[in-house]
C-alpha atoms as a PDB file:
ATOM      1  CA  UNK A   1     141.923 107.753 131.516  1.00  0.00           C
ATOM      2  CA  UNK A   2     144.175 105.510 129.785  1.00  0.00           C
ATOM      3  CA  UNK A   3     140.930 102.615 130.525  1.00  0.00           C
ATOM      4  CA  UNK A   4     138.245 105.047 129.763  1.00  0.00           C
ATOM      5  CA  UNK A   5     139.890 105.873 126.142  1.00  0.00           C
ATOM      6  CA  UNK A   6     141.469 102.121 125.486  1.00  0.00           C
ATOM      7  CA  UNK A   7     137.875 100.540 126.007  1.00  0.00           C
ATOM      8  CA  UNK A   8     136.355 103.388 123.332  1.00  0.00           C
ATOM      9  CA  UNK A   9     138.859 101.714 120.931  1.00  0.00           C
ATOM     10  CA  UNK A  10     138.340  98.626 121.584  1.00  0.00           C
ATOM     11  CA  UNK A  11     134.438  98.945 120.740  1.00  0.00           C
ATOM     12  CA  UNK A  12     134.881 100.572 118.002  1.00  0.00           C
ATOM     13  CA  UNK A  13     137.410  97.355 116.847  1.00  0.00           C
ATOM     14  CA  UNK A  14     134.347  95.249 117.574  1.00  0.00           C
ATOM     15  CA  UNK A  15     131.982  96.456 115.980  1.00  0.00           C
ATOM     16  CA  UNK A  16     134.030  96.359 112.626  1.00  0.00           C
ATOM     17  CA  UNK A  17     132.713  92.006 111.845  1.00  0.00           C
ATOM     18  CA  UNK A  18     129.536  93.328 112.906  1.00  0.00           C
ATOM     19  CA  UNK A  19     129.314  96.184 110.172  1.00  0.00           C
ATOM     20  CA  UNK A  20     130.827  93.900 108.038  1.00  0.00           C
ATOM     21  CA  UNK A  21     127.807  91.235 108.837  1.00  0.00           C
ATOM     22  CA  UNK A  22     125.002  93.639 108.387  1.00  0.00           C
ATOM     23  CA  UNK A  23     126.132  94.511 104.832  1.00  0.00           C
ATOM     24  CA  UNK A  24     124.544  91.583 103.604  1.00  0.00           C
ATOM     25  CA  UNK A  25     120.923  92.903 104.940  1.00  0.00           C
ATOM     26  CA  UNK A  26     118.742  95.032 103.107  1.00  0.00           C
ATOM     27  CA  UNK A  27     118.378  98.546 104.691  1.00  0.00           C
ATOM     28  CA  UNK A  28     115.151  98.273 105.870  1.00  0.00           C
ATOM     29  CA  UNK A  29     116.955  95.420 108.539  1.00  0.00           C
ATOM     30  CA  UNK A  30     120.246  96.784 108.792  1.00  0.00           C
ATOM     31  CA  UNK A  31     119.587 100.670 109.810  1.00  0.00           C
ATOM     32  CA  UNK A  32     117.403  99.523 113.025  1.00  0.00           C
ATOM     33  CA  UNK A  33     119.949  97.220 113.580  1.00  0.00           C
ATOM     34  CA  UNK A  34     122.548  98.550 113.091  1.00  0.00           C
ATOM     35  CA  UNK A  35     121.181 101.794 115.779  1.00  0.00           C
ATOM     36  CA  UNK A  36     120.388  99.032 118.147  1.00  0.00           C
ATOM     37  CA  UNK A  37     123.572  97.938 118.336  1.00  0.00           C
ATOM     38  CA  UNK A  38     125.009 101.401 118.593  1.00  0.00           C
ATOM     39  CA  UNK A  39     123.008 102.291 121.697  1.00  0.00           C
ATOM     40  CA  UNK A  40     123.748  98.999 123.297  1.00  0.00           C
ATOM     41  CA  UNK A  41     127.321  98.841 123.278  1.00  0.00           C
ATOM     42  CA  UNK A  42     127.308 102.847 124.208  1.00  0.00           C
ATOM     43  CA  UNK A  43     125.252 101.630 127.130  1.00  0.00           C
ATOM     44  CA  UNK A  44     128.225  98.762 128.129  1.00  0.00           C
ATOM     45  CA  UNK A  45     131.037 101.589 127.795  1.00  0.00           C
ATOM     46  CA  UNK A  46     129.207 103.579 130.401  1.00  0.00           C
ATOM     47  CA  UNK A  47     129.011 100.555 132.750  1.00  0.00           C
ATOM     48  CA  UNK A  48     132.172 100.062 131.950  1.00  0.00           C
ATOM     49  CA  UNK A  49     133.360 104.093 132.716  1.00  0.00           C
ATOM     50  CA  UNK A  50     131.156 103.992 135.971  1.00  0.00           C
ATOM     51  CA  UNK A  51     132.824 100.670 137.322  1.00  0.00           C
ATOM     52  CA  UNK A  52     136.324 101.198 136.562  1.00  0.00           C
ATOM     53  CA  UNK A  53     136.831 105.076 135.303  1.00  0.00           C
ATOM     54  CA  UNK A  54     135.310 107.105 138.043  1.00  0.00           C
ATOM     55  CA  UNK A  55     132.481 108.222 135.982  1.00  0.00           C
ATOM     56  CA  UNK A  56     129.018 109.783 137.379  1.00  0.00           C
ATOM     57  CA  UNK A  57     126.594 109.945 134.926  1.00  0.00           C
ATOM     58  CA  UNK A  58     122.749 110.712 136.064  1.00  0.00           C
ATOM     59  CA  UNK A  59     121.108 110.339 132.216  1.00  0.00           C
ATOM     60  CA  UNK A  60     117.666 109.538 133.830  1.00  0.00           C
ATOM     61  CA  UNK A  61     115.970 113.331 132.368  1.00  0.00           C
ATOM     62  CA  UNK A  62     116.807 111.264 129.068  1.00  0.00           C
ATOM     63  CA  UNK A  63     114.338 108.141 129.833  1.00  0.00           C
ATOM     64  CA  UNK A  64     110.825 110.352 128.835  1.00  0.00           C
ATOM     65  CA  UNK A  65     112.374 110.829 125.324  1.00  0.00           C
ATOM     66  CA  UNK A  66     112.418 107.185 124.232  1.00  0.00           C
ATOM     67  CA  UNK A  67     109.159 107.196 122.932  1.00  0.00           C
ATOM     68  CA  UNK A  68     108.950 111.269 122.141  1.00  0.00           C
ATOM     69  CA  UNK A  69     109.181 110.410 117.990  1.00  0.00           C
ATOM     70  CA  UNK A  70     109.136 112.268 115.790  1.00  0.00           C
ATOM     71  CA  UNK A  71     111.689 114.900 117.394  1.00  0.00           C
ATOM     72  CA  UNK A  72     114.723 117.279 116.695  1.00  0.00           C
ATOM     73  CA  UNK A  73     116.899 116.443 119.681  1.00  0.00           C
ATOM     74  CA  UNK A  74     119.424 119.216 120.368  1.00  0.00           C
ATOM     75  CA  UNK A  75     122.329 119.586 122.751  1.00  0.00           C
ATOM     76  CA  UNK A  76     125.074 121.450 123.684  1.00  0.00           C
ATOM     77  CA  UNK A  77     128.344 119.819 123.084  1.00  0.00           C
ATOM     78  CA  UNK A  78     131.029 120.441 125.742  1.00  0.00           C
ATOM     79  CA  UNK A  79     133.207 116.997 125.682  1.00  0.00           C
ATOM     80  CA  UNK A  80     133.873 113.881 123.653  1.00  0.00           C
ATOM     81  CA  UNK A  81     131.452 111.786 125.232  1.00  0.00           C
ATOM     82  CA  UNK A  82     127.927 113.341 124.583  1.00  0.00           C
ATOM     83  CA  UNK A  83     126.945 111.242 122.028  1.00  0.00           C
ATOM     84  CA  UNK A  84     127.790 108.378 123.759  1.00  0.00           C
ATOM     85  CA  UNK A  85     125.982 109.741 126.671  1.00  0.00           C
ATOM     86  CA  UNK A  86     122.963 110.528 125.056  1.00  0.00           C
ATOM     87  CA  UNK A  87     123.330 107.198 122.264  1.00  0.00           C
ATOM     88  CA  UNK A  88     123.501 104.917 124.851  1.00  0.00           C
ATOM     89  CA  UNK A  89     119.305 106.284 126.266  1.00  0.00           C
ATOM     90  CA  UNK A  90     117.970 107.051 122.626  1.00  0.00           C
ATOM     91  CA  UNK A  91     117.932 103.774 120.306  1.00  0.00           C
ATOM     92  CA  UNK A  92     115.584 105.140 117.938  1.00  0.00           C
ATOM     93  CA  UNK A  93     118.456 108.723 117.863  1.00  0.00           C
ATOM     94  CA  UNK A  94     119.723 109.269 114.130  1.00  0.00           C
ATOM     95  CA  UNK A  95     123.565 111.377 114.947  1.00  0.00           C
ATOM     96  CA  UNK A  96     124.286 114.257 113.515  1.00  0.00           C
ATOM     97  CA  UNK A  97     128.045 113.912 112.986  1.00  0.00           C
ATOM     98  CA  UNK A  98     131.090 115.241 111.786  1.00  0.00           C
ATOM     99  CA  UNK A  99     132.208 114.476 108.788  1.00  0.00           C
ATOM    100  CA  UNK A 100     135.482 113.281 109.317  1.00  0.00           C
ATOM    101  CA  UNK A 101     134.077 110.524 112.328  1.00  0.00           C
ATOM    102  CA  UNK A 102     131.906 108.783 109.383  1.00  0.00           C
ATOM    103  CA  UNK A 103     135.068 108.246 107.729  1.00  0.00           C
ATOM    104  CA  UNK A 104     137.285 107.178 111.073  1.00  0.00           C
ATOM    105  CA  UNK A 105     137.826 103.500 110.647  1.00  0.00           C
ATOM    106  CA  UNK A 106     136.932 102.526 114.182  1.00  0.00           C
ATOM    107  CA  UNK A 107     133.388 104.105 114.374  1.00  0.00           C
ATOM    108  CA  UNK A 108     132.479 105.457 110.576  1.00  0.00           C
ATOM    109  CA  UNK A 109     131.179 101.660 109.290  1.00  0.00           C
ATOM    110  CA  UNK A 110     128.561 101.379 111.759  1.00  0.00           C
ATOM    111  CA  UNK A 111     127.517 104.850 111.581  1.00  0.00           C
ATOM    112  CA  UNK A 112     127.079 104.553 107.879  1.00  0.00           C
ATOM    113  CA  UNK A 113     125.559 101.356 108.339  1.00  0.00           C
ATOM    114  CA  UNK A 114     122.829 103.006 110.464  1.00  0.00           C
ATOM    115  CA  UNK A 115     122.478 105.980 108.490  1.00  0.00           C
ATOM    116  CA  UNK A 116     123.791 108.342 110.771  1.00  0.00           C
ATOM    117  CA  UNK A 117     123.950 111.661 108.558  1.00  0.00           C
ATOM    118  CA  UNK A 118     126.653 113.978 107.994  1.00  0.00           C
ATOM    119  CA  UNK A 119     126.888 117.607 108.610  1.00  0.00           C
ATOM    120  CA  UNK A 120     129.493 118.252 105.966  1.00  0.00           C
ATOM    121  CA  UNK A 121     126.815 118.946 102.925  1.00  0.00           C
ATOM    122  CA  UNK A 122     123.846 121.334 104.505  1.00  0.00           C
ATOM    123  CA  UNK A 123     121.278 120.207 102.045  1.00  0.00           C
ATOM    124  CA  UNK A 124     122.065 116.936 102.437  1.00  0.00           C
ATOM    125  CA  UNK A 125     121.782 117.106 106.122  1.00  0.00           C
ATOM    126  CA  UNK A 126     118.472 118.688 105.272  1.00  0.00           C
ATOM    127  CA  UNK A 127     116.728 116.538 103.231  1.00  0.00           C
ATOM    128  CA  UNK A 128     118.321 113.253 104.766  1.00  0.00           C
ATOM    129  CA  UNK A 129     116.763 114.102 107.832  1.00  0.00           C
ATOM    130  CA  UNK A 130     113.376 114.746 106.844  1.00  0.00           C
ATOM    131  CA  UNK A 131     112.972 111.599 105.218  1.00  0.00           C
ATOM    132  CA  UNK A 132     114.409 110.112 108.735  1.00  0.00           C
ATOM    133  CA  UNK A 133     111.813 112.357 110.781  1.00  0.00           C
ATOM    134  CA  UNK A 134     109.123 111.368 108.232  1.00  0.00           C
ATOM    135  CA  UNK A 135     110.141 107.879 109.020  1.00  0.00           C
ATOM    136  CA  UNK A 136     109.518 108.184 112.658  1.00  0.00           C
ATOM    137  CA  UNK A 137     113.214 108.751 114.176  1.00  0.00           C
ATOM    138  CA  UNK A 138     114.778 111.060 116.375  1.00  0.00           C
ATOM    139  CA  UNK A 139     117.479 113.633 115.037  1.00  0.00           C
ATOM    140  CA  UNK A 140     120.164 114.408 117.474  1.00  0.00           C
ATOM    141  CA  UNK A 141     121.998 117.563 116.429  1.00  0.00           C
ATOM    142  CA  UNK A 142     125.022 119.521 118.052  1.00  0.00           C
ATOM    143  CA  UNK A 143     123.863 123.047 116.728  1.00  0.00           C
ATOM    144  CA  UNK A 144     127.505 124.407 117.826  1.00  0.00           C
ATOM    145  CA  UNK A 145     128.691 122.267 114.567  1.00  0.00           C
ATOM    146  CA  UNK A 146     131.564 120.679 117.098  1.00  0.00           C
ATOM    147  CA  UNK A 147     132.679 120.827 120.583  1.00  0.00           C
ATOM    148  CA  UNK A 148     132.433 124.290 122.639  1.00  0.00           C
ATOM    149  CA  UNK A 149     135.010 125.992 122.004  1.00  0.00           C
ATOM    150  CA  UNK A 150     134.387 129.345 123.431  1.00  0.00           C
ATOM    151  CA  UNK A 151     132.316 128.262 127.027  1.00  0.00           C
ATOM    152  CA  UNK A 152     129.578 128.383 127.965  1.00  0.00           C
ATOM    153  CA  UNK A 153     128.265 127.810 124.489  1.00  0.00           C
ATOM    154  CA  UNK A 154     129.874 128.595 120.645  1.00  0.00           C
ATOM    155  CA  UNK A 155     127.745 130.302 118.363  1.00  0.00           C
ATOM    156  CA  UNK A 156     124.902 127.889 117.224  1.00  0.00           C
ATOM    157  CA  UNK A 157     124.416 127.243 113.169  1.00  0.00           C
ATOM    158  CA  UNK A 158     121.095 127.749 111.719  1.00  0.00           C
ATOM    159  CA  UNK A 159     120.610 123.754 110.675  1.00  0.00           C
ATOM    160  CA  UNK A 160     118.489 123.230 113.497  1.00  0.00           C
ATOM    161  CA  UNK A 161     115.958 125.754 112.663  1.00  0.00           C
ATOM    162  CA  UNK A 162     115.942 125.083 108.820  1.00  0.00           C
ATOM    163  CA  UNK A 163     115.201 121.356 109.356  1.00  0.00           C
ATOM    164  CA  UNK A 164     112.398 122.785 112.004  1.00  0.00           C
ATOM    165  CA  UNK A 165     110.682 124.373 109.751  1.00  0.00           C
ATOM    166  CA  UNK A 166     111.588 122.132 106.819  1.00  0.00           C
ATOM    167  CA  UNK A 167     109.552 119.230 108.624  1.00  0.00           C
ATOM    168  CA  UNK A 168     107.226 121.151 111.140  1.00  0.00           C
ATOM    169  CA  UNK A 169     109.043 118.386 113.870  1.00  0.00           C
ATOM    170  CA  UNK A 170     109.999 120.225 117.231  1.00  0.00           C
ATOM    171  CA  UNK A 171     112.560 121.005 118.844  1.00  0.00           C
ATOM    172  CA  UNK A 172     113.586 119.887 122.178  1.00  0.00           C
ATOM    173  CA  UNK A 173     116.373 121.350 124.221  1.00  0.00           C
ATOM    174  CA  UNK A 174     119.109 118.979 126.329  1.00  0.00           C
ATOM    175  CA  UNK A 175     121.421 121.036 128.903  1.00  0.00           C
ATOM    176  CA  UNK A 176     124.416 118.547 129.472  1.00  0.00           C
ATOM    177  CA  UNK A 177     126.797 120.182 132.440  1.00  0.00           C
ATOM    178  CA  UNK A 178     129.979 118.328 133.073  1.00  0.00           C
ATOM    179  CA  UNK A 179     132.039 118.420 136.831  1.00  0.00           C
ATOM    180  CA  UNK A 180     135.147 119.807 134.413  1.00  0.00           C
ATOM    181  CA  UNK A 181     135.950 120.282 131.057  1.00  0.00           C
ATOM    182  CA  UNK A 182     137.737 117.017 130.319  1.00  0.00           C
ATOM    183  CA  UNK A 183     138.030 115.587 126.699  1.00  0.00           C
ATOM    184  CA  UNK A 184     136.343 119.383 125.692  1.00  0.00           C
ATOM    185  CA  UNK A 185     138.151 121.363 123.276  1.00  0.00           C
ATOM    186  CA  UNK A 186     140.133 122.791 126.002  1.00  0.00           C
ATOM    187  CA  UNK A 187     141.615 119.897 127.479  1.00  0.00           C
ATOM    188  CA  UNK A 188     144.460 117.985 125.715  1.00  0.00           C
ATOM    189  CA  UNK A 189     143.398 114.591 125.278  1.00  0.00           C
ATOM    190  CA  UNK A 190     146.397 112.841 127.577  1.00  0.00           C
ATOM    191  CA  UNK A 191     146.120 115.725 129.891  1.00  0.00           C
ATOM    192  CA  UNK A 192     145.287 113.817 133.750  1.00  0.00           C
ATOM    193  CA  UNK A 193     141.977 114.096 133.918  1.00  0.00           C
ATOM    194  CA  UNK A 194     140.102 115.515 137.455  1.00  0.00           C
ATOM    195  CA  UNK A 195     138.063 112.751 138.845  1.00  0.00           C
ATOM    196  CA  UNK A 196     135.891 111.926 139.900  1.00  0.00           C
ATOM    197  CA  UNK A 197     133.833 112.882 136.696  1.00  0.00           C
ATOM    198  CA  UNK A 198     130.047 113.836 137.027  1.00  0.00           C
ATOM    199  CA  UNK A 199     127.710 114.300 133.828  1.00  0.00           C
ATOM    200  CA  UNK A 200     124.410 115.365 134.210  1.00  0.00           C
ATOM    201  CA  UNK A 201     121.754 115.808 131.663  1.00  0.00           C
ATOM    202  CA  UNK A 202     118.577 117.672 131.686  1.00  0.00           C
ATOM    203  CA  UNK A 203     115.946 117.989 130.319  1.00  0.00           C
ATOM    204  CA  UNK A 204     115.302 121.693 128.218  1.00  0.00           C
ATOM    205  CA  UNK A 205     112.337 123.527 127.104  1.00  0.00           C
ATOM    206  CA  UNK A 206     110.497 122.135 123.890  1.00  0.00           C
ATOM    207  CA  UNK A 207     110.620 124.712 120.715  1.00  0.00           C
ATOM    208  CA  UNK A 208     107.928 124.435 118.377  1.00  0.00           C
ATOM    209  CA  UNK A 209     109.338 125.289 115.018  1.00  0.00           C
ATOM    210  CA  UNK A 210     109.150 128.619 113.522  1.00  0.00           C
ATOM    211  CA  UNK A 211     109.817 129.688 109.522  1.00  0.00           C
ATOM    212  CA  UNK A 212     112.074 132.632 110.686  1.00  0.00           C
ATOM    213  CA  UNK A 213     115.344 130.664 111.035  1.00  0.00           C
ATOM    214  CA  UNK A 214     117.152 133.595 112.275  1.00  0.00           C
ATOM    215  CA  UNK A 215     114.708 134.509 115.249  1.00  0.00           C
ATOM    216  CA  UNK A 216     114.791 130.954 116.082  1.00  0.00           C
ATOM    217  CA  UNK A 217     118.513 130.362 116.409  1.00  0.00           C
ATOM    218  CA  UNK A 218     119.054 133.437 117.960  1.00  0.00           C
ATOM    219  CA  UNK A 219     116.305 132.639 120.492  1.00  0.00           C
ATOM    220  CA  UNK A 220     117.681 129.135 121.366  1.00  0.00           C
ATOM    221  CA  UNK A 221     121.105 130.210 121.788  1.00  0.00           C
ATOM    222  CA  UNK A 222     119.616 132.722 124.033  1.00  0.00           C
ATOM    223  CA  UNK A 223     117.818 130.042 126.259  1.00  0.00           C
ATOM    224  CA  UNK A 224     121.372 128.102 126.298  1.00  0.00           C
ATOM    225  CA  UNK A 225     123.434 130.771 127.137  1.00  0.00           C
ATOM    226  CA  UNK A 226     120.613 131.555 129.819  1.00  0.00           C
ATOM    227  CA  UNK A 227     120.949 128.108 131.658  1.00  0.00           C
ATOM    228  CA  UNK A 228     124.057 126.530 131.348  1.00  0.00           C
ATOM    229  CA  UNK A 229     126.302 127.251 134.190  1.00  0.00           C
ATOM    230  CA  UNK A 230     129.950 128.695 133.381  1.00  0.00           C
END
């Protein structure tokens, strides 16, 4: 535990010269860059939580969805390390992301570098990630708004199904099951974790985007709620 979390520090701590470094390119440089970058040194952390941390991840579901652009990638959010789970496959991934972790001084300068978007202002969220699906780029959005708190799965926002219908992009489903709820809302962060840990991802059904929000959200919740296992 004490590895797995020092390690997460300790690449967020180098990747501050690197922000720093890709300031002086113009946006058109930096953003790709800067989500390169990202999705690399996620992928090294998961070496690094497989080798030393007991960590099983099978992320292979993930591999079809490199090339799958434009697309609205959503998942369920049970534990601290989704993103970096599902980062560390999807380069071309825009985040979805609190608020409060753009402005965290370990990991909010390369997110903003990147133009990972915020989910703090909804019409912001909106129209910032239009332009990205416009663009070409995935969206990966936590429709639960943070971590489960209420298992299986928290009541979902209606983000998701505004920005479906907002850029006629679809919608595809990611079913992430974890071995126990460790780093999840649940589980105190220095509380011993049960290991070995096993993360598997899998691939959902596809939503094509409808302009009754309210049907849709209540309609994907219903297909989560349907498939995730307590």
């Amino acid at each position: 535990m004490l590895l797995g979390l020092g390690a997460l520090a300790l690449v967020g701590l180098l990747g501050l010269p690197f922000a720093l470094a890709l300031m002086c390119f113009p946006a058109a440089v930096r953003i790709p860059l800067g989500r390169q970058l990202i999705s690399r040194s996620m992928t090294a952390y998961l070496h690094f939580l497989k080798a030393f941390c007991s960590v099983r991840i099978d992320d292979s579901a993930l591999e079809s969805l490199r090339l799958d652009r434009p697309l609205i990638i959503v998942a369920n959010h049970p534990s601290l390390l989704d993103a970096v789970v599902l980062l560390a496959r999807l380069p071309h991934a825009v985040c979805v992301m609190k608020g409060s972790l753009k402005r965290n001084i370990l990991f909010g300068p390369m997110a903003r570098l990147s133009g990972y978007v915020s989910n703090e202002d909804p019409m912001a969220l909106i129209r910032q990630s239009c332009v990205e699906l416009a663009g070409g780029a995935q969206i990966l959005i936590f429709p639960e708004g943070t971590r489960t708190r209420t298992f299986p799965l928290s009541p979902l926002g209606e983000a998701t199904a505004v920005l479906a219908a907002r850029s006629g992009v679809a919608v595809q489903t990611l079913l992430l099951e974890f071995s126990s709820p460790y780093l999840g809302k649940a589980w105190p962060l220095f509380r011993r974790p049960e290991l070995p840990l096993r993360i598997t991802v899998k691939m959902g059904r596809k939503f094509a985007p409808s302009r009754d929000r309210t049907a849709f959200t209540d309609q994907l919740e219903s297909y989560y709620r349907l498939h995730l296992k307590r």
